[in-house]
N, C-alpha and C. Protein backbone atom coordinates (compact mmCIF):
# COMPACT_ATOMS: atom_id res chain seq x y z
N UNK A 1 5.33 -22.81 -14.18
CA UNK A 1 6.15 -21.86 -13.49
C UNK A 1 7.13 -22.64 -12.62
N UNK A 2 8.33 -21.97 -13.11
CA UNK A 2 9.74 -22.90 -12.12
C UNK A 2 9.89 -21.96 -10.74
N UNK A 3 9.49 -22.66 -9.78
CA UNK A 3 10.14 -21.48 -8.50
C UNK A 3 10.43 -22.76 -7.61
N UNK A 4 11.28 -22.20 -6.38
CA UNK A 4 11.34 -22.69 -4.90
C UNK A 4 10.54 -22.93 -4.33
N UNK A 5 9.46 -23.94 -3.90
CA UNK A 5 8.36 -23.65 -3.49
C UNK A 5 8.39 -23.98 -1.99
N UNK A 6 9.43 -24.51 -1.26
CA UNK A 6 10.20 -24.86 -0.06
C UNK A 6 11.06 -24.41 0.72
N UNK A 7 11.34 -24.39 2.02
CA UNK A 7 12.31 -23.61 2.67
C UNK A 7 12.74 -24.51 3.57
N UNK A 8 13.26 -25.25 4.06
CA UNK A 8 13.76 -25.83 5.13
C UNK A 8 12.62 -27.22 5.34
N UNK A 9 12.09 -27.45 4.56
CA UNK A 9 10.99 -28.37 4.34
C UNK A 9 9.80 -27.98 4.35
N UNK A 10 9.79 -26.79 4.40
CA UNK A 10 8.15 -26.00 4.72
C UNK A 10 7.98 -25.36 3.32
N UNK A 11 6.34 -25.82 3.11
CA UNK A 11 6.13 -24.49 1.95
C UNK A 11 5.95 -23.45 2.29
N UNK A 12 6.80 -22.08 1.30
CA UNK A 12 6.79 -20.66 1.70
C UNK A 12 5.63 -20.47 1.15
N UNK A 13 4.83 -20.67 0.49
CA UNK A 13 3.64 -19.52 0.77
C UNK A 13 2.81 -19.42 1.92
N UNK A 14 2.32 -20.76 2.60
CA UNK A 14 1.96 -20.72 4.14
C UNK A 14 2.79 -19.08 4.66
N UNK A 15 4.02 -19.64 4.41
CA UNK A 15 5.09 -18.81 5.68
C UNK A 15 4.80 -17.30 5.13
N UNK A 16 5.23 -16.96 3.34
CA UNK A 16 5.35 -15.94 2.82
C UNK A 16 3.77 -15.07 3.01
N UNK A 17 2.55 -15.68 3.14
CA UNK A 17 1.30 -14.61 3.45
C UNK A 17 1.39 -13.91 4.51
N UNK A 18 2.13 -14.40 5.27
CA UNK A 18 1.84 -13.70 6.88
C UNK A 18 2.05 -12.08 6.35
N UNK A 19 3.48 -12.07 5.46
CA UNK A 19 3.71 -10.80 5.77
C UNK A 19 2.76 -9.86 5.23
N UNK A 20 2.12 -10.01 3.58
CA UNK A 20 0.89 -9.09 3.36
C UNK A 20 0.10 -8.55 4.37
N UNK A 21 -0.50 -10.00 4.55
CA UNK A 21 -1.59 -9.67 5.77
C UNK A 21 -1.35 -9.01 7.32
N UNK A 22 -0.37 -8.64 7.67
CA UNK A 22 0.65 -7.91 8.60
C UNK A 22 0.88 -6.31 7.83
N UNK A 23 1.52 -6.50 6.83
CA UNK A 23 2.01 -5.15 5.97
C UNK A 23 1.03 -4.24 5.58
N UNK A 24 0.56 -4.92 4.99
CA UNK A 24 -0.62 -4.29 4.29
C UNK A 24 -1.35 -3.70 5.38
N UNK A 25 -2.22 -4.22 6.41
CA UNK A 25 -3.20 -3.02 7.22
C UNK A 25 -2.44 -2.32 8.05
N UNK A 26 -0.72 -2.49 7.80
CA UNK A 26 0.05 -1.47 8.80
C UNK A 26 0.20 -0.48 7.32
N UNK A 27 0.38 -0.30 6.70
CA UNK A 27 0.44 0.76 5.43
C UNK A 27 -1.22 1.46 5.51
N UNK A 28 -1.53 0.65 5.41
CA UNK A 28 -3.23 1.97 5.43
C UNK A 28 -3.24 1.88 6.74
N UNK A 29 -3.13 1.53 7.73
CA UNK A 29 -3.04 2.38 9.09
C UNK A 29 -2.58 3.09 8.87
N UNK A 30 -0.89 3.67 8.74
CA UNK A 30 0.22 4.77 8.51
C UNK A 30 -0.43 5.65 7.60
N UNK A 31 -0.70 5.28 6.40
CA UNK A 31 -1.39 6.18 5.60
C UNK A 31 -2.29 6.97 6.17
N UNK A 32 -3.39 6.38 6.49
CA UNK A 32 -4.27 7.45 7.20
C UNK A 32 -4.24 8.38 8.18
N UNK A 33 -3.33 8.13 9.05
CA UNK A 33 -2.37 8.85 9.50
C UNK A 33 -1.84 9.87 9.21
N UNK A 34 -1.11 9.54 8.51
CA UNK A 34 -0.32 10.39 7.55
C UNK A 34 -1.28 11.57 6.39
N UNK A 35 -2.66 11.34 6.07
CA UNK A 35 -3.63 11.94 5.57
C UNK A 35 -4.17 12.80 6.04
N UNK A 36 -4.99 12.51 7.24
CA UNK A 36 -5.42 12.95 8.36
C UNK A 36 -4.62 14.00 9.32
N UNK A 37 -3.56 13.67 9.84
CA UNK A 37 -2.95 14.38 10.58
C UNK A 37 -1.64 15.17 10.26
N UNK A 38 -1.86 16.11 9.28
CA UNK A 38 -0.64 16.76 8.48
C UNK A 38 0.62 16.89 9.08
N UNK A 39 0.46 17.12 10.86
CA UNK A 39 1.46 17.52 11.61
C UNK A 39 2.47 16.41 12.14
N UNK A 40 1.73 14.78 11.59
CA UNK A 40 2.59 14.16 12.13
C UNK A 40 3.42 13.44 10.61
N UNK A 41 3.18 14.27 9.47
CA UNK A 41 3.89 13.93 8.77
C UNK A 41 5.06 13.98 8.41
N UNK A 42 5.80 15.16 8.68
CA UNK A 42 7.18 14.70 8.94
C UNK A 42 7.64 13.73 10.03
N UNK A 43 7.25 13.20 10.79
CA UNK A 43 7.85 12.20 11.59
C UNK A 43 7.02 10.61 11.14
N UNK A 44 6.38 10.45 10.60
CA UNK A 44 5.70 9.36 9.75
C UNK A 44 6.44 8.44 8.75
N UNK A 45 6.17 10.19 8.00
CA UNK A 45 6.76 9.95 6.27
C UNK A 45 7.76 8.71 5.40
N UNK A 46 8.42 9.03 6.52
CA UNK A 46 9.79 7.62 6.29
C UNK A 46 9.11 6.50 6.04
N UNK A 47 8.35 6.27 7.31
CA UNK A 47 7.59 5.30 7.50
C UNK A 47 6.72 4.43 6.43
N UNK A 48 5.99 5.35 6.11
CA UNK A 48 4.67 5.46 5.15
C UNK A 48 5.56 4.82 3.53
N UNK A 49 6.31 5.57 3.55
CA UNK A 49 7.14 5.21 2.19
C UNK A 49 8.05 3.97 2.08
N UNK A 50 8.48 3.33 3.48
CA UNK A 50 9.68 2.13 3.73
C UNK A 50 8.09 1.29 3.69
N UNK A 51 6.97 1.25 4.17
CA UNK A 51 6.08 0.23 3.85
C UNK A 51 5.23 0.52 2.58
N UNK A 52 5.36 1.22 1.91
CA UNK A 52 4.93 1.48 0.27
C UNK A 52 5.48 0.58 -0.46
N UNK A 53 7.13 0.38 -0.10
CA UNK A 53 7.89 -0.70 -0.59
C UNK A 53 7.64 -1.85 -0.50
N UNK A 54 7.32 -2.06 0.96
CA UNK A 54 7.54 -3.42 1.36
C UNK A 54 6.46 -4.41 1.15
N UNK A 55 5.22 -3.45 1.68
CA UNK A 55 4.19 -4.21 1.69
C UNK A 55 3.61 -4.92 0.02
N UNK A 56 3.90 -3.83 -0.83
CA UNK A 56 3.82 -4.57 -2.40
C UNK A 56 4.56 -5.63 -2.87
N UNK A 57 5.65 -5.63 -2.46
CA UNK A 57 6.48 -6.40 -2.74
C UNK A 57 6.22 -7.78 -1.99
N UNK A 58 5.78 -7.46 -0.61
CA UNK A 58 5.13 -8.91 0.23
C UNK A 58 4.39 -9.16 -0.55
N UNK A 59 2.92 -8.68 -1.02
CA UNK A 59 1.87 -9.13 -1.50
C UNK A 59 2.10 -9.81 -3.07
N UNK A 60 3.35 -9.24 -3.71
CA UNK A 60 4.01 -10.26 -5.09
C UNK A 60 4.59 -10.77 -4.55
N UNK A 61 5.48 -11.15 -3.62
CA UNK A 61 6.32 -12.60 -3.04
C UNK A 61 5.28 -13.34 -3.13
N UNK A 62 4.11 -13.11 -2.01
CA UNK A 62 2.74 -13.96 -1.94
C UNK A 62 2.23 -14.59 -3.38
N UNK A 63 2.09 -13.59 -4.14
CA UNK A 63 1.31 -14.35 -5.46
C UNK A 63 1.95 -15.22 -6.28
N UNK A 64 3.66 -14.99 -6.68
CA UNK A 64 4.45 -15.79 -6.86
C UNK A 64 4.56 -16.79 -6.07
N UNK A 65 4.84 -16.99 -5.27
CA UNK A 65 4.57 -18.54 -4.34
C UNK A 65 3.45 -19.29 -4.27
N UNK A 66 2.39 -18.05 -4.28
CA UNK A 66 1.31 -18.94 -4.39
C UNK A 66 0.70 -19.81 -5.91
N UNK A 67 1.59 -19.02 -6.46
CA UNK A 67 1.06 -19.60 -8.31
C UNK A 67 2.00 -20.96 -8.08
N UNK A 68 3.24 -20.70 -7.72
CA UNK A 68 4.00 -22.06 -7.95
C UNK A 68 3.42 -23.07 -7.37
N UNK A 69 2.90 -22.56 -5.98
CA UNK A 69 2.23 -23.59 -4.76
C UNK A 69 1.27 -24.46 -5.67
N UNK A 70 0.37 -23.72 -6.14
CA UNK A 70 -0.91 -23.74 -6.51
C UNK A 70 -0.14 -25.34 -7.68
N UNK A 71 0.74 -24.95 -8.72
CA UNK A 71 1.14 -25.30 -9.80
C UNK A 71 1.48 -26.83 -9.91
N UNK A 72 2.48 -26.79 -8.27
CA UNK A 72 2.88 -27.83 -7.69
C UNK A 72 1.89 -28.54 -7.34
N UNK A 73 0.60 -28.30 -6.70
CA UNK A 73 -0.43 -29.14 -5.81
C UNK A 73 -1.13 -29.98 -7.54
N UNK A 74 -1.11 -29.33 -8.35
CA UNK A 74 -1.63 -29.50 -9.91
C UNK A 74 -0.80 -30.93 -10.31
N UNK A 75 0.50 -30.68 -10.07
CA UNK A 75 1.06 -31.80 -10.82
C UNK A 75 1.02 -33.25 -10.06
N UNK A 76 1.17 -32.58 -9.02
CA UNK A 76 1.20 -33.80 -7.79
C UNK A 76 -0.55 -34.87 -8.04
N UNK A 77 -1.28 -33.94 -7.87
CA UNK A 77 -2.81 -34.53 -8.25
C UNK A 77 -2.51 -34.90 -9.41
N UNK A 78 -2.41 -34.32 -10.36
CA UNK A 78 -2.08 -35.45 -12.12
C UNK A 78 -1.41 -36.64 -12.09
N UNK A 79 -0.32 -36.37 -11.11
CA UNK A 79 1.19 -37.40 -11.16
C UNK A 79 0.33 -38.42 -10.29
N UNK A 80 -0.95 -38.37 -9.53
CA UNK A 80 -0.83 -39.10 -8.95
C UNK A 80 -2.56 -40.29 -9.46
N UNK A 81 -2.68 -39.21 -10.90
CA UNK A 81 -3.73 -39.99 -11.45
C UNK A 81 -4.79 -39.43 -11.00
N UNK A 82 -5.16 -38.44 -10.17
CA UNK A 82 -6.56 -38.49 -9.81
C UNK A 82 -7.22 -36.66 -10.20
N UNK A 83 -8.57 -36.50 -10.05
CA UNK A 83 -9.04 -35.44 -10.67
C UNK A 83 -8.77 -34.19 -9.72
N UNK A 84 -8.40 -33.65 -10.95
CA UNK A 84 -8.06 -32.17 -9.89
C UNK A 84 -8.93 -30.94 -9.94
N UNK A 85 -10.12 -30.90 -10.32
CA UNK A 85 -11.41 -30.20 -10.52
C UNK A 85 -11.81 -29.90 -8.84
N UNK A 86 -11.81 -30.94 -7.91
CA UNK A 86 -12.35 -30.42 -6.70
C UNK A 86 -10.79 -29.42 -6.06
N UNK A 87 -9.88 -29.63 -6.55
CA UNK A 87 -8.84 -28.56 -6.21
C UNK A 87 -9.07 -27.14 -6.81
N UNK A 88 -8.94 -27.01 -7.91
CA UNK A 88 -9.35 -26.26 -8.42
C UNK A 88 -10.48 -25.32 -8.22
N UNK A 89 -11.63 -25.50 -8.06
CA UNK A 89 -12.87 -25.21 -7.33
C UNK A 89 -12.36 -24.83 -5.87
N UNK A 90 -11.48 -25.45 -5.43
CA UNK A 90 -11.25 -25.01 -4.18
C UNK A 90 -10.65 -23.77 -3.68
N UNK A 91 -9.27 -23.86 -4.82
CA UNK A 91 -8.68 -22.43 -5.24
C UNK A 91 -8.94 -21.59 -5.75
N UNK A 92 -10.15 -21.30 -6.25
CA UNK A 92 -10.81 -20.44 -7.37
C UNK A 92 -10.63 -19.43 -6.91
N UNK A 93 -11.02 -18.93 -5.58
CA UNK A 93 -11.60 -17.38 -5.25
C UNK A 93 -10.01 -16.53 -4.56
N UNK A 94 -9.31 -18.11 -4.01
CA UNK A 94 -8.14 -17.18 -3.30
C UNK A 94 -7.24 -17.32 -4.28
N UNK A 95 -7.08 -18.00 -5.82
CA UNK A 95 -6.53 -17.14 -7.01
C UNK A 95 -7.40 -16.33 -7.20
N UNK A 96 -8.31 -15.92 -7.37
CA UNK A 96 -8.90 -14.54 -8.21
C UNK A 96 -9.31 -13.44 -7.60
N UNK A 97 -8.71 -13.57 -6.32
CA UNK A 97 -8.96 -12.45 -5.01
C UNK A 97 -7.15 -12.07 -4.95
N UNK A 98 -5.86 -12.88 -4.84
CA UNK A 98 -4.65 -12.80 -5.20
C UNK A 98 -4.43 -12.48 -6.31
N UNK A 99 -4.70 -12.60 -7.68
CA UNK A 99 -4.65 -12.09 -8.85
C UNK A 99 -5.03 -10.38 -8.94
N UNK A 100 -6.00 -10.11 -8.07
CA UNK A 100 -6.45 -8.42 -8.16
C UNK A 100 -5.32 -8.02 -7.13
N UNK A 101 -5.09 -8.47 -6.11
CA UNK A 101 -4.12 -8.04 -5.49
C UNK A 101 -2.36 -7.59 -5.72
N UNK A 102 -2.27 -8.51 -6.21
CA UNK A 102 -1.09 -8.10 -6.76
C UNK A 102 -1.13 -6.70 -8.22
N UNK A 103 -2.17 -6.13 -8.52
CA UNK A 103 -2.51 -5.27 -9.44
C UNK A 103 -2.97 -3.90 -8.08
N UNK A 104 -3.78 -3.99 -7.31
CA UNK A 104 -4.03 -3.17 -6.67
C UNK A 104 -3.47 -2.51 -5.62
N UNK A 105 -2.50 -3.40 -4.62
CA UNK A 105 -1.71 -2.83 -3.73
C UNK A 105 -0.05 -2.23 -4.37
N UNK A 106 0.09 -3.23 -5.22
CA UNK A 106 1.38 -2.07 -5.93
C UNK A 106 1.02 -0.41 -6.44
N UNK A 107 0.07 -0.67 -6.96
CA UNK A 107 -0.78 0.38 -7.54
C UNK A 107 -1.05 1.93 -6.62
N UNK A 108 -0.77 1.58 -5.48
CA UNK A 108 -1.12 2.65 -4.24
C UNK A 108 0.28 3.36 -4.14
N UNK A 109 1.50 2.67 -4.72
CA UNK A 109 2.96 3.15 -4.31
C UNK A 109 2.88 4.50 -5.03
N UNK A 110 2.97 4.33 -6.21
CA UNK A 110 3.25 5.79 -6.71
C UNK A 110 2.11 6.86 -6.74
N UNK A 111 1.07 6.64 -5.77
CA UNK A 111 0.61 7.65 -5.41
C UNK A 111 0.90 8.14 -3.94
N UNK A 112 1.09 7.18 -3.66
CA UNK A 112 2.10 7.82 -2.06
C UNK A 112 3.30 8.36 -2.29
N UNK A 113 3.90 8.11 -3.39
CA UNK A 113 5.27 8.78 -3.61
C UNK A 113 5.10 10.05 -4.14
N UNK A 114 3.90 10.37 -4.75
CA UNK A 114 3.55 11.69 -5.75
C UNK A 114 3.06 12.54 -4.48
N UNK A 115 2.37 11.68 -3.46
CA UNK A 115 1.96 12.86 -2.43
C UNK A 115 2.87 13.08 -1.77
N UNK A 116 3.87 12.17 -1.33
CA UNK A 116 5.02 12.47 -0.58
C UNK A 116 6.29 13.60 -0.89
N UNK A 117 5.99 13.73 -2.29
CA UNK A 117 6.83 14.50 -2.61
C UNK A 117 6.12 16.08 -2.83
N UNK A 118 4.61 15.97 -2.90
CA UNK A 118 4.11 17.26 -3.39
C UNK A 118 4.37 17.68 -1.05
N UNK A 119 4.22 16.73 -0.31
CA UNK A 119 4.36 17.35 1.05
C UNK A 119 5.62 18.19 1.36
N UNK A 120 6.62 17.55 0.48
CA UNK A 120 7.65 17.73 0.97
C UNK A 120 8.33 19.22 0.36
N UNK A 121 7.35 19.40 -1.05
CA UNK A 121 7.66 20.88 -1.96
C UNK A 121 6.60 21.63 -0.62
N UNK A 122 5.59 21.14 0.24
CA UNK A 122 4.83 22.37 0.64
C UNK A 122 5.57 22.79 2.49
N UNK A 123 6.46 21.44 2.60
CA UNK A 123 7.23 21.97 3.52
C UNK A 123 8.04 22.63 3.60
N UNK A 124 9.08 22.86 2.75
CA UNK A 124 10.29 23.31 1.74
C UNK A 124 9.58 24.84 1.51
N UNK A 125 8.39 24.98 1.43
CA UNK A 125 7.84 26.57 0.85
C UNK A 125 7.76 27.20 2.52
N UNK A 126 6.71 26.48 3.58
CA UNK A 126 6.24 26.78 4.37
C UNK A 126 7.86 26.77 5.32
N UNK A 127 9.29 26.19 5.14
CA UNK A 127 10.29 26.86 5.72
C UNK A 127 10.76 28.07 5.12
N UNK A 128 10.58 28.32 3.86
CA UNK A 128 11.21 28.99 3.16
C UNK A 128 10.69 30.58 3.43
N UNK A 129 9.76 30.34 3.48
CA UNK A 129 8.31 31.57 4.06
C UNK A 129 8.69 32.14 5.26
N UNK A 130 8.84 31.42 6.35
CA UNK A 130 9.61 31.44 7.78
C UNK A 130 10.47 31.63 7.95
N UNK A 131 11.91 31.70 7.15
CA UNK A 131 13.35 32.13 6.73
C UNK A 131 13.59 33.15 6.83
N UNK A 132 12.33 33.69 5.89
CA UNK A 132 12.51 34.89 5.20
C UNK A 132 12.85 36.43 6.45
N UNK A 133 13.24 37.16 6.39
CA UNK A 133 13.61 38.27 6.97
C UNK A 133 12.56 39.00 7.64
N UNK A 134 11.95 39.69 8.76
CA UNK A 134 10.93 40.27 8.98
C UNK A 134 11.10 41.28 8.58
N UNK A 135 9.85 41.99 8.12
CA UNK A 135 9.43 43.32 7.64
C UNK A 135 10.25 44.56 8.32
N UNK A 136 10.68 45.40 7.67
CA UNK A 136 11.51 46.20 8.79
C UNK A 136 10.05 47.53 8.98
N UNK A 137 10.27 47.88 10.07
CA UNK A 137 9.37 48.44 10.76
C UNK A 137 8.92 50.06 9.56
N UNK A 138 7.68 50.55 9.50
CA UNK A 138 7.47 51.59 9.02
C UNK A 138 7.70 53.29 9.72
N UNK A 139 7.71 54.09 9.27
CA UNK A 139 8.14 55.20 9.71
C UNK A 139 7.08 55.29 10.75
N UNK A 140 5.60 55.11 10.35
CA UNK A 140 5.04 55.25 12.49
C UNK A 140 5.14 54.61 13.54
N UNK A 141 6.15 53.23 13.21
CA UNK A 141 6.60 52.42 13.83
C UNK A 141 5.72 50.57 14.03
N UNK A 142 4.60 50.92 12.92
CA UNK A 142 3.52 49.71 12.76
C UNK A 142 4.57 48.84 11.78
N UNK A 143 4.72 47.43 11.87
CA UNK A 143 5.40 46.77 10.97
C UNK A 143 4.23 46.45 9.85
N UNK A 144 4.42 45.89 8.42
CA UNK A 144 3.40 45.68 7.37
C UNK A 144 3.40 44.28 8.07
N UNK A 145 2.55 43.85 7.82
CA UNK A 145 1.72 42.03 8.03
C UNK A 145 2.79 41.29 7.40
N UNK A 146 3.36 39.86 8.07
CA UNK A 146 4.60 39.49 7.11
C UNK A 146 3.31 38.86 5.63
N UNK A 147 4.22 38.37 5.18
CA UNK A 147 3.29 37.85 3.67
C UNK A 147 3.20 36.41 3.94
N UNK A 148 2.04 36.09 3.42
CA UNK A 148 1.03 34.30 3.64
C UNK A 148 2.66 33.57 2.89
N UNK A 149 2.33 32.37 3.46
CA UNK A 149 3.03 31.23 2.83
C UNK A 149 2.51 30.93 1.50
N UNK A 150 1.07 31.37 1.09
CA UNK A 150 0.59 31.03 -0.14
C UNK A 150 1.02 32.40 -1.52
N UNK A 151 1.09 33.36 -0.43
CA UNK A 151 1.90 34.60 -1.10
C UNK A 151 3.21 34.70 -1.75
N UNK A 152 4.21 33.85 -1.00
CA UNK A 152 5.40 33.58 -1.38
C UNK A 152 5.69 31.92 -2.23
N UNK A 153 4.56 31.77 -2.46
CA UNK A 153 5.13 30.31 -2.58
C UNK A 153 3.38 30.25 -4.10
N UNK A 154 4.11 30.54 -5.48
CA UNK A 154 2.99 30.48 -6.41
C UNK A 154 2.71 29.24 -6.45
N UNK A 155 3.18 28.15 -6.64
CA UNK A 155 2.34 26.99 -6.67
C UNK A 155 1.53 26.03 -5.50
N UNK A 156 1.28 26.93 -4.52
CA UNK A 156 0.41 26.53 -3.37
C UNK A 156 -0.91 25.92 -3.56
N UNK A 157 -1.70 27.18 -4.38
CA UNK A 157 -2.98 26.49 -4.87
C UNK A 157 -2.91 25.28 -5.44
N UNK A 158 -2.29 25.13 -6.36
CA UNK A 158 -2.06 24.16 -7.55
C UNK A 158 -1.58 22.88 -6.90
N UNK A 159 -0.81 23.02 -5.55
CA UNK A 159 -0.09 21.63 -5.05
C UNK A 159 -1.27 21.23 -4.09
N UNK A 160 -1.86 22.08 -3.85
CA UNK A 160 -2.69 22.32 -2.85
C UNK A 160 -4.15 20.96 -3.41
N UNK A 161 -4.40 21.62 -4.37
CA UNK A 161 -5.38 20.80 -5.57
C UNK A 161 -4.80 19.39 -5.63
N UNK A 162 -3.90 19.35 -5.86
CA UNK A 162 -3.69 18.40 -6.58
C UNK A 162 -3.56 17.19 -5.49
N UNK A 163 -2.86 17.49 -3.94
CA UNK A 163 -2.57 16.68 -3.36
C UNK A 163 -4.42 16.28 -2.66
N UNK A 164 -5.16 17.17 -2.73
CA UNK A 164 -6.67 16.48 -2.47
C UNK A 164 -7.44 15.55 -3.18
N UNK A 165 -6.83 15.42 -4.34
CA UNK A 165 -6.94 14.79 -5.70
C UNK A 165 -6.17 13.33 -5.51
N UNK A 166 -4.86 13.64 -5.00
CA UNK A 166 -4.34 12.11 -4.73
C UNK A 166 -4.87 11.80 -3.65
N UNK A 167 -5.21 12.32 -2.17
CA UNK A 167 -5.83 12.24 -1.13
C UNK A 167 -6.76 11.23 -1.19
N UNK A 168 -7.78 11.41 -1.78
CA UNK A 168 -8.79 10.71 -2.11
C UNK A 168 -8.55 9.64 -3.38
N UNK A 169 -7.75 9.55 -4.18
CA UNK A 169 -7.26 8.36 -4.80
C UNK A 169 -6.66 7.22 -4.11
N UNK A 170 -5.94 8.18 -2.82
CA UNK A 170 -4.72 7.16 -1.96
C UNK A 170 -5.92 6.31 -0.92
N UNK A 171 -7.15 7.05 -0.76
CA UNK A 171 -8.20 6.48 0.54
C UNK A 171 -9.14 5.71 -0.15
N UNK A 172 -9.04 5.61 -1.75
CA UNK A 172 -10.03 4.55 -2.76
C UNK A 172 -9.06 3.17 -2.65
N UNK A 173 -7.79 3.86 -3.11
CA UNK A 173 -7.27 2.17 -3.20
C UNK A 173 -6.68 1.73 -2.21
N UNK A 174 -6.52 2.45 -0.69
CA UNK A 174 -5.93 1.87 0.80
C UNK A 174 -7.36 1.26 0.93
N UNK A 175 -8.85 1.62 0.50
CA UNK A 175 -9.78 0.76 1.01
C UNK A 175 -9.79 -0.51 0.12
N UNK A 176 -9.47 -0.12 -1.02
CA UNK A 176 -9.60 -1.79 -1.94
C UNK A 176 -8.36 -2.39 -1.67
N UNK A 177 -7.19 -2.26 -1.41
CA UNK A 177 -6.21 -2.99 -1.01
C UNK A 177 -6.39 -3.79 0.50
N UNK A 178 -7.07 -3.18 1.23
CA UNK A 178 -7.77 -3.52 2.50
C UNK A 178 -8.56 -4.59 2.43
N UNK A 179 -9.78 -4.46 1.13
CA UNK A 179 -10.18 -5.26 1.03
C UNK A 179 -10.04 -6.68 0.37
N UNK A 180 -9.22 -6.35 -0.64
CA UNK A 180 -8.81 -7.18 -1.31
C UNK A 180 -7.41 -8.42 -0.70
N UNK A 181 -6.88 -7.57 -0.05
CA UNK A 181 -6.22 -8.37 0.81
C UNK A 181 -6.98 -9.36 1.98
N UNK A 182 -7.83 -8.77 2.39
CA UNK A 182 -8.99 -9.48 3.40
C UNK A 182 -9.28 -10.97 2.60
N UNK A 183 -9.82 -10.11 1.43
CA UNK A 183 -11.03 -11.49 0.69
C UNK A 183 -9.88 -12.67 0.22
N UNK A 184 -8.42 -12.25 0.01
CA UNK A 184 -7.87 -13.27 -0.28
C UNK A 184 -7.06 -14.17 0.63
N UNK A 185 -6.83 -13.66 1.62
CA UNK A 185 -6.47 -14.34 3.08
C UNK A 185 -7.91 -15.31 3.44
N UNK A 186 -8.68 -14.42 3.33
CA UNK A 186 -9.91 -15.16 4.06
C UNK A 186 -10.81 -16.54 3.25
N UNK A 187 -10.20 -16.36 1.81
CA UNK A 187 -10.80 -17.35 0.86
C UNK A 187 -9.81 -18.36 1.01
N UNK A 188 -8.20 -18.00 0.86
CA UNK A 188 -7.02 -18.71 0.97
C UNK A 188 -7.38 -20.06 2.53
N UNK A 189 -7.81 -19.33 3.66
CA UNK A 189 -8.01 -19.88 4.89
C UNK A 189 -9.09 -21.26 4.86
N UNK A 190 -10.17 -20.41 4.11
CA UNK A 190 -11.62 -21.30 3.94
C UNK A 190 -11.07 -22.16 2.76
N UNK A 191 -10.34 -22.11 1.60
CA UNK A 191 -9.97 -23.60 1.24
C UNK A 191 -9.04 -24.41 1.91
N UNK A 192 -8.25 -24.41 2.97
CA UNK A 192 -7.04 -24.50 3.58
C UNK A 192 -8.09 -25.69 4.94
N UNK A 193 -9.16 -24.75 5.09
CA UNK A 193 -9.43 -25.45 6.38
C UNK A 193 -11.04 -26.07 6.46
N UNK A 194 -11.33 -25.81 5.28
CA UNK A 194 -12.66 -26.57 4.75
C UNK A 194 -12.61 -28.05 3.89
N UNK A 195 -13.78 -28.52 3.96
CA UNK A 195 -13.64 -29.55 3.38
C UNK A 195 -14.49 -29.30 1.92
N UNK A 196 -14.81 -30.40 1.16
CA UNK A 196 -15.22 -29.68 -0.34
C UNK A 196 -16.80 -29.91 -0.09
N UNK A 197 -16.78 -31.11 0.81
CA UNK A 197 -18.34 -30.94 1.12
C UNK A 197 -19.03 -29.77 1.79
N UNK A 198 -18.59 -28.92 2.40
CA UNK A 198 -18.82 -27.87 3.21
C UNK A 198 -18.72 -26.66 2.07
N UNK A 199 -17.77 -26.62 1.00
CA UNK A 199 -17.70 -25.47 0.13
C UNK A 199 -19.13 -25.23 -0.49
């Protein structure tokens, strides 16, 4: 793999992890949030969706740098004659903890975008409901009950379903992205700052 693996003399993947590990537990923070507390979702929402973007995209900057990193430390040990098995062994877990990652935190976007948009059809109903004209009064002067938001608006149930359905899809993979981001920071660290006798 041909990449940049340098910035000003520094290797970017050091520099480029920070942001996952930053992004990422601010997206399932927001998310849950945003799950949990229906009312603060219009003022969230933006939010929730500008780090849907970002944070996936950190966590593939990360894996791309880190493959080149990784690629580079490979040739350098060959180029320099000596065995690269205790490297390897060393990197094992924070490639194969980064390898799920980059599959699992992208993976959360378009279900935040599918809920974001089924919120935004049940806000759009629930103004539309509220628009509407009040009942004009009856001849004994009792007005009729105005009509439910679920009354005026047929696909309520159905959006209704469905967004409990992503709900709980979006709180399976904000916990494995959680975790998976953890185990690969934290494996990345322990080869970084261990020795091989200690592994």
């Amino acid at each position: 793999m041909v990449a940049m693996t340098e910035f000003m003399g520094l290797p970017i993947h050091p520099l480029m992890i920070h942001l996952p590990v930053v992004l990422v537990p601010a997206l399932i923070l927001f998310v849950m949030l945003y799950l949990f507390i229906p009312p603060l979702r219009r003022r969230i929402g933006w939010l929730v969706m500008l780090l849907s973007f970002i944070a996936p995209a950190s966590v593939i900057g990360g894996w791309y740098t880190g493959h080149a990193f990784y690629d580079q430390h490979i040739e350098m040990i060959t180029a320099a004659g000596a065995d690269t098995s205790t490297f390897v062994n060393l990197m094992a877990d924070h490639l194969y903890y980064g390898d799920i990652a980059v599959w699992v935190v992208p993976a959360l976007s378009p279900l935040l975008w599918l809920f974001g948009a089924l919120e935004r059809g049940r806000r759009a109903a629930l103004d539309r409901a509220g628009d509407s004209a009040p009942p004009a009064p009856t001849g004994d002067g009792d007005a009729p009950p105005p009509p439910s938001p679920s009354s005026s608006d047929p696909a309520a149930k159905g959006r209704r379903l469905v967004m409990v359905i992503l709900g709980i899809l979006i709180l399976g993979g904000a916990g494995a992205a959680g975790w998976v981001t953890y185990q690969s920071g934290h494996s990345g660290a322990e080869a970084v700052w261990s020795t091989p006798e200690q592994q």
